[in-house]
C-alpha atoms as a PDB file:
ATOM      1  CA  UNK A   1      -2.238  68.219  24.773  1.00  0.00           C
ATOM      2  CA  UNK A   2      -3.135  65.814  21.819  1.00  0.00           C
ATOM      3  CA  UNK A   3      -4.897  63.013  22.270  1.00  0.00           C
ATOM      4  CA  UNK A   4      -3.224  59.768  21.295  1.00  0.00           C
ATOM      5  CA  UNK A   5      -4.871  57.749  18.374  1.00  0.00           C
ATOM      6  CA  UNK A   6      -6.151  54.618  18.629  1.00  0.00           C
ATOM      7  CA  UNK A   7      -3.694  52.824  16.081  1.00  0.00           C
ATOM      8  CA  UNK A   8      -2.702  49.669  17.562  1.00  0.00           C
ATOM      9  CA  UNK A   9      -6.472  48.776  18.937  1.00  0.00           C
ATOM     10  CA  UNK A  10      -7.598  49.731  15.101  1.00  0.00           C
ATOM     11  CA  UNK A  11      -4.574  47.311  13.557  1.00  0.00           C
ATOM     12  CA  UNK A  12      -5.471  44.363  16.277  1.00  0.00           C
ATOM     13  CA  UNK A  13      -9.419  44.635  15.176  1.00  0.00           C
ATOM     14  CA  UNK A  14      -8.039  44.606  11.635  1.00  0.00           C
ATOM     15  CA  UNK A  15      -5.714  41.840  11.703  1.00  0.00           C
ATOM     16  CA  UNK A  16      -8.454  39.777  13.633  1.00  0.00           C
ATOM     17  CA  UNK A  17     -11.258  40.633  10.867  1.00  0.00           C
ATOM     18  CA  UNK A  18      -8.664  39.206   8.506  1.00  0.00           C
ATOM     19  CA  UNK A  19      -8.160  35.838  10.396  1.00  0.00           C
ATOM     20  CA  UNK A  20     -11.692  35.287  10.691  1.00  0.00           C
ATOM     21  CA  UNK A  21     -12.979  35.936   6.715  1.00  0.00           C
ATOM     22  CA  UNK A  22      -9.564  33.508   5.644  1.00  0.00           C
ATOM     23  CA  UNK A  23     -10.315  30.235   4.739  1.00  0.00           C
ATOM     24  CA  UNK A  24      -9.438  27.589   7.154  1.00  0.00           C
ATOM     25  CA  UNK A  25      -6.769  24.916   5.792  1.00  0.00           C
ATOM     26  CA  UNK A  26      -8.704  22.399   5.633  1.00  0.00           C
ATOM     27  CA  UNK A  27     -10.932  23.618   3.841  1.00  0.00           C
ATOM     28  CA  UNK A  28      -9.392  22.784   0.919  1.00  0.00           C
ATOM     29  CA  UNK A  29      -8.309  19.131   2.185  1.00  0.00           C
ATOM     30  CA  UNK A  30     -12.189  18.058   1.226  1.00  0.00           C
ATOM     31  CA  UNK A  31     -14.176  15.535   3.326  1.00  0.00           C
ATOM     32  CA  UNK A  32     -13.901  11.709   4.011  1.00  0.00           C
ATOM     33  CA  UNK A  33     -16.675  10.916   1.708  1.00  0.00           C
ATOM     34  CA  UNK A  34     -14.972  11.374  -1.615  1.00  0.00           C
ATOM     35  CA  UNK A  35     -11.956   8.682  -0.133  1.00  0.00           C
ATOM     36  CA  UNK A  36     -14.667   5.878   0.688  1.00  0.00           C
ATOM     37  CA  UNK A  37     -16.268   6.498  -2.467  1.00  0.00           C
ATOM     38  CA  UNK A  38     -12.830   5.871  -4.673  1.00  0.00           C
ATOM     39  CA  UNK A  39     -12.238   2.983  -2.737  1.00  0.00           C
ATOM     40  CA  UNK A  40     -15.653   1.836  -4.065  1.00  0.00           C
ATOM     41  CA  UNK A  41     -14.626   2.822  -7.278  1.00  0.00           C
ATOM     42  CA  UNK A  42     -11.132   0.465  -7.176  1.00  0.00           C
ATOM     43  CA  UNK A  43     -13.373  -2.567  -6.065  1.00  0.00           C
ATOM     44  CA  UNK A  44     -15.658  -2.338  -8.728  1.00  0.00           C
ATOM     45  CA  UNK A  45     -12.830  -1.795 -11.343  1.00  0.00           C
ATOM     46  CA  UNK A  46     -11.409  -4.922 -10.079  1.00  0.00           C
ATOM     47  CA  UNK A  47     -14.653  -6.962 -10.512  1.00  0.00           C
ATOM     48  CA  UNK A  48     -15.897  -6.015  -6.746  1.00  0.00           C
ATOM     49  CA  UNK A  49     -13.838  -8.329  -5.523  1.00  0.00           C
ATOM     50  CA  UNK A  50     -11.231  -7.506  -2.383  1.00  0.00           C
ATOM     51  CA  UNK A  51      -7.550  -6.727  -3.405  1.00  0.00           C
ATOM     52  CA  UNK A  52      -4.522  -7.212  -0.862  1.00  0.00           C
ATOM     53  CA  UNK A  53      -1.447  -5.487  -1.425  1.00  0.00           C
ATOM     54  CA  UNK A  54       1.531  -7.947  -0.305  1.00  0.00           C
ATOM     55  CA  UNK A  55       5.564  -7.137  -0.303  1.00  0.00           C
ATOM     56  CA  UNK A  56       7.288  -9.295  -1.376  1.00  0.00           C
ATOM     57  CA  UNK A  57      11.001  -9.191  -0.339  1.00  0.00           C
ATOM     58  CA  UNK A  58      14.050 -10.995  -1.680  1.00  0.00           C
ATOM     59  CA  UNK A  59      16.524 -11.411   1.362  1.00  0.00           C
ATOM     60  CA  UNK A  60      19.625 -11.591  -0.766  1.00  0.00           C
ATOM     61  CA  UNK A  61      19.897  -8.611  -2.976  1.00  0.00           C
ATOM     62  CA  UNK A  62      17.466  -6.720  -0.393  1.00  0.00           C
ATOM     63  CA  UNK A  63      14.920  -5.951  -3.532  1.00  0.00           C
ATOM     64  CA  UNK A  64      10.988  -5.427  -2.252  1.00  0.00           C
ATOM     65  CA  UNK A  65       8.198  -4.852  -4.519  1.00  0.00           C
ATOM     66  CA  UNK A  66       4.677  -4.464  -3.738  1.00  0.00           C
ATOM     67  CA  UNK A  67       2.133  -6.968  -5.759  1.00  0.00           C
ATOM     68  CA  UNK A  68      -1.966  -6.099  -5.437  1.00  0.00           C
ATOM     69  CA  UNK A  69      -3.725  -9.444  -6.040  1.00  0.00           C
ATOM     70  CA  UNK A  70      -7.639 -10.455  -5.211  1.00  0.00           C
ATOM     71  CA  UNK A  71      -8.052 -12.816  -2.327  1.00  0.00           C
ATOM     72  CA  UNK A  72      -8.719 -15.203  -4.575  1.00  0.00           C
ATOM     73  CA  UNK A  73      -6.103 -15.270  -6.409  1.00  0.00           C
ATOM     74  CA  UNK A  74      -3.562 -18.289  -6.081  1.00  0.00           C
ATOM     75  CA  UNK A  75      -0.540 -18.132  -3.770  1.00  0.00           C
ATOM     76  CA  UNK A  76       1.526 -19.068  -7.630  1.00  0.00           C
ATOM     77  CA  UNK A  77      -0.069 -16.772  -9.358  1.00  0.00           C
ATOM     78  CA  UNK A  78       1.428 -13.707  -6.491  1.00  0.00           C
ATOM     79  CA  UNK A  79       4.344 -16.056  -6.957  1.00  0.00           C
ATOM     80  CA  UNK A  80       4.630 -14.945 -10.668  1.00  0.00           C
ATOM     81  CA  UNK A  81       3.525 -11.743 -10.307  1.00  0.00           C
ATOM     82  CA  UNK A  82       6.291 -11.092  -7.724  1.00  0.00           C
ATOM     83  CA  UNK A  83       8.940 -12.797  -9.198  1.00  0.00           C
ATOM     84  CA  UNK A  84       7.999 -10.467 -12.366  1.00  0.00           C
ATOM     85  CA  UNK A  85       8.239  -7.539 -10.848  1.00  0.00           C
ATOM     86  CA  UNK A  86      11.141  -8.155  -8.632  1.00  0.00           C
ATOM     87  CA  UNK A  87      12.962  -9.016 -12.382  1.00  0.00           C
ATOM     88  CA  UNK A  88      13.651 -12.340 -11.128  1.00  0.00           C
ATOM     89  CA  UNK A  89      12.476 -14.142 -14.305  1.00  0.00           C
ATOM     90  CA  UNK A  90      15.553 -16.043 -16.524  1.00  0.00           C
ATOM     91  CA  UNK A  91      15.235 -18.763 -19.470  1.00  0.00           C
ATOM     92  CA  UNK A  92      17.761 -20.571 -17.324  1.00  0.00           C
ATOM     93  CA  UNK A  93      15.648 -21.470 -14.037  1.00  0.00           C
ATOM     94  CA  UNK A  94      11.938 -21.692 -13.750  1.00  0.00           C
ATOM     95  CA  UNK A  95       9.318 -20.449 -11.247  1.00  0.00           C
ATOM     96  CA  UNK A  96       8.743 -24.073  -9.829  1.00  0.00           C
ATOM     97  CA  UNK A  97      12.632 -23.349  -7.901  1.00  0.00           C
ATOM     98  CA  UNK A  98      11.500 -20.142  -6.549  1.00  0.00           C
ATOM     99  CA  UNK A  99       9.623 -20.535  -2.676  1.00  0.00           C
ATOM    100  CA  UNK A 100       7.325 -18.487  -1.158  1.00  0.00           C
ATOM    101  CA  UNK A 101       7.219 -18.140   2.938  1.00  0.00           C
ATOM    102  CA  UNK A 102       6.463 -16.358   6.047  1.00  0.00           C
ATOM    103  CA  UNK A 103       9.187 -16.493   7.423  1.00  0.00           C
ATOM    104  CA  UNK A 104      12.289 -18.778   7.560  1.00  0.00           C
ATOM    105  CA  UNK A 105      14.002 -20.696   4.293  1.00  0.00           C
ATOM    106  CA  UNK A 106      13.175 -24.387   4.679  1.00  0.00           C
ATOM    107  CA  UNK A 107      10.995 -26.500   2.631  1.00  0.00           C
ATOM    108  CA  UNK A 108       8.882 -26.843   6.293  1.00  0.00           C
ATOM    109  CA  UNK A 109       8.025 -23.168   6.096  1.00  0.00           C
ATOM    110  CA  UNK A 110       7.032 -22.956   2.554  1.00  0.00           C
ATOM    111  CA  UNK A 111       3.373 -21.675   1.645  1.00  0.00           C
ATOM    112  CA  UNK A 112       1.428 -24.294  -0.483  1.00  0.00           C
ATOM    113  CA  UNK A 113       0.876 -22.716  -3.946  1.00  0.00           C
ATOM    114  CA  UNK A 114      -2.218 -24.576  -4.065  1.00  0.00           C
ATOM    115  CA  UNK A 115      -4.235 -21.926  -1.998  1.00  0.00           C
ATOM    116  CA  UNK A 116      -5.593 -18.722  -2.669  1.00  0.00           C
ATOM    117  CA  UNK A 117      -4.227 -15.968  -1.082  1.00  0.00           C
ATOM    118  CA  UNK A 118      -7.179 -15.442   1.503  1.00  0.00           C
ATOM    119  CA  UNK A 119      -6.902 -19.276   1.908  1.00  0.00           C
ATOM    120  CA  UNK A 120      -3.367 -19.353   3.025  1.00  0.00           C
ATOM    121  CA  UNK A 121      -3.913 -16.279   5.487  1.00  0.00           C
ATOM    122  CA  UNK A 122      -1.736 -13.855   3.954  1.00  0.00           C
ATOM    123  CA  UNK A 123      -3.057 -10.756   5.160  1.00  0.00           C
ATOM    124  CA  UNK A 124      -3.091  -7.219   3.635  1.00  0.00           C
ATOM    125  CA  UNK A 125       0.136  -5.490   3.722  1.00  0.00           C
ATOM    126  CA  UNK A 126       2.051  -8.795   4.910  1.00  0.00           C
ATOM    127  CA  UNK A 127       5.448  -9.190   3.601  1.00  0.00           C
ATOM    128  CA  UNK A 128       6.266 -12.836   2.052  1.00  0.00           C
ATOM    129  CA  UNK A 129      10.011 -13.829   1.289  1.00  0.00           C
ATOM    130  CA  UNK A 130      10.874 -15.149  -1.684  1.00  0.00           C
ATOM    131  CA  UNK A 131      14.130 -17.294  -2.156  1.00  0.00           C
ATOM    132  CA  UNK A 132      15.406 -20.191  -4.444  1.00  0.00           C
ATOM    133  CA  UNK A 133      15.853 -23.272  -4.158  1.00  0.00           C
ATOM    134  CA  UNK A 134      17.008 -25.257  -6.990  1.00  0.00           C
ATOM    135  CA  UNK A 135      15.990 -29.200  -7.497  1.00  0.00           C
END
């Protein structure tokens, strides 16, 4: 009689030799370090200052855009910077008719332009509508 081989013991020991000297996947993913470090980065290219990143929605046509502004920044000055990127800027009607809020569409709910962002509490993230409302 012939003795049977040891094949499938030798192809299990193989394939688990294999699984062991392979990388891990996240190996290649890097650490945390490198993230906290770019986010240093970003603050100092910014003047070290802390940015918020608001949304800015237009009810109506159902256009969003996302505006990065320092906290110090004034609530007009996301105004513009909103209005610009939502392409909401025409000869025929000025930024002045345009109203910021947190909610609702009455001149009670309306954000005073006055503040700075931080001031005003909008928070990172935070959408803000934007709708117009001529003189």
């Amino acid at each position: 009689m012939a003795k049977r081989g040891n094949g499938a013991l030798l192809l299990l020991a193989a394939t688990m030799l294999l699984m062991i000297r392979l990388p891990s996947p996240d190996a290649f993913v890097g650490s945390q370090a490198p993230q906290v470090r770019a986010s240093r980065v970003a603050l100092r290219a910014r003047g070290g200052e802390e940015v918020r990143e608001i949304l800015v929605t237009h009810e109506p046509t159902g256009m969003r855009t996302r505006v990065s502004v320092p906290v110090s920044a004034s609530v007009k000055t996301l105004k513009e910077a909103g209005l610009k990127s939502l392409g909401m800027t025409y000869d025929w009607m000025t930024n002045d008719e345009w109203c910021f809020s947190l909610k609702g569409k009455s001149a009670a709910d309306k954000i005073d332009e006055s503040k700075s962002v931080g001031d005003a509490g909008i928070k990172k993230g935070q959408e803000i509508h934007v709708w117009y409302s001529p003189a």
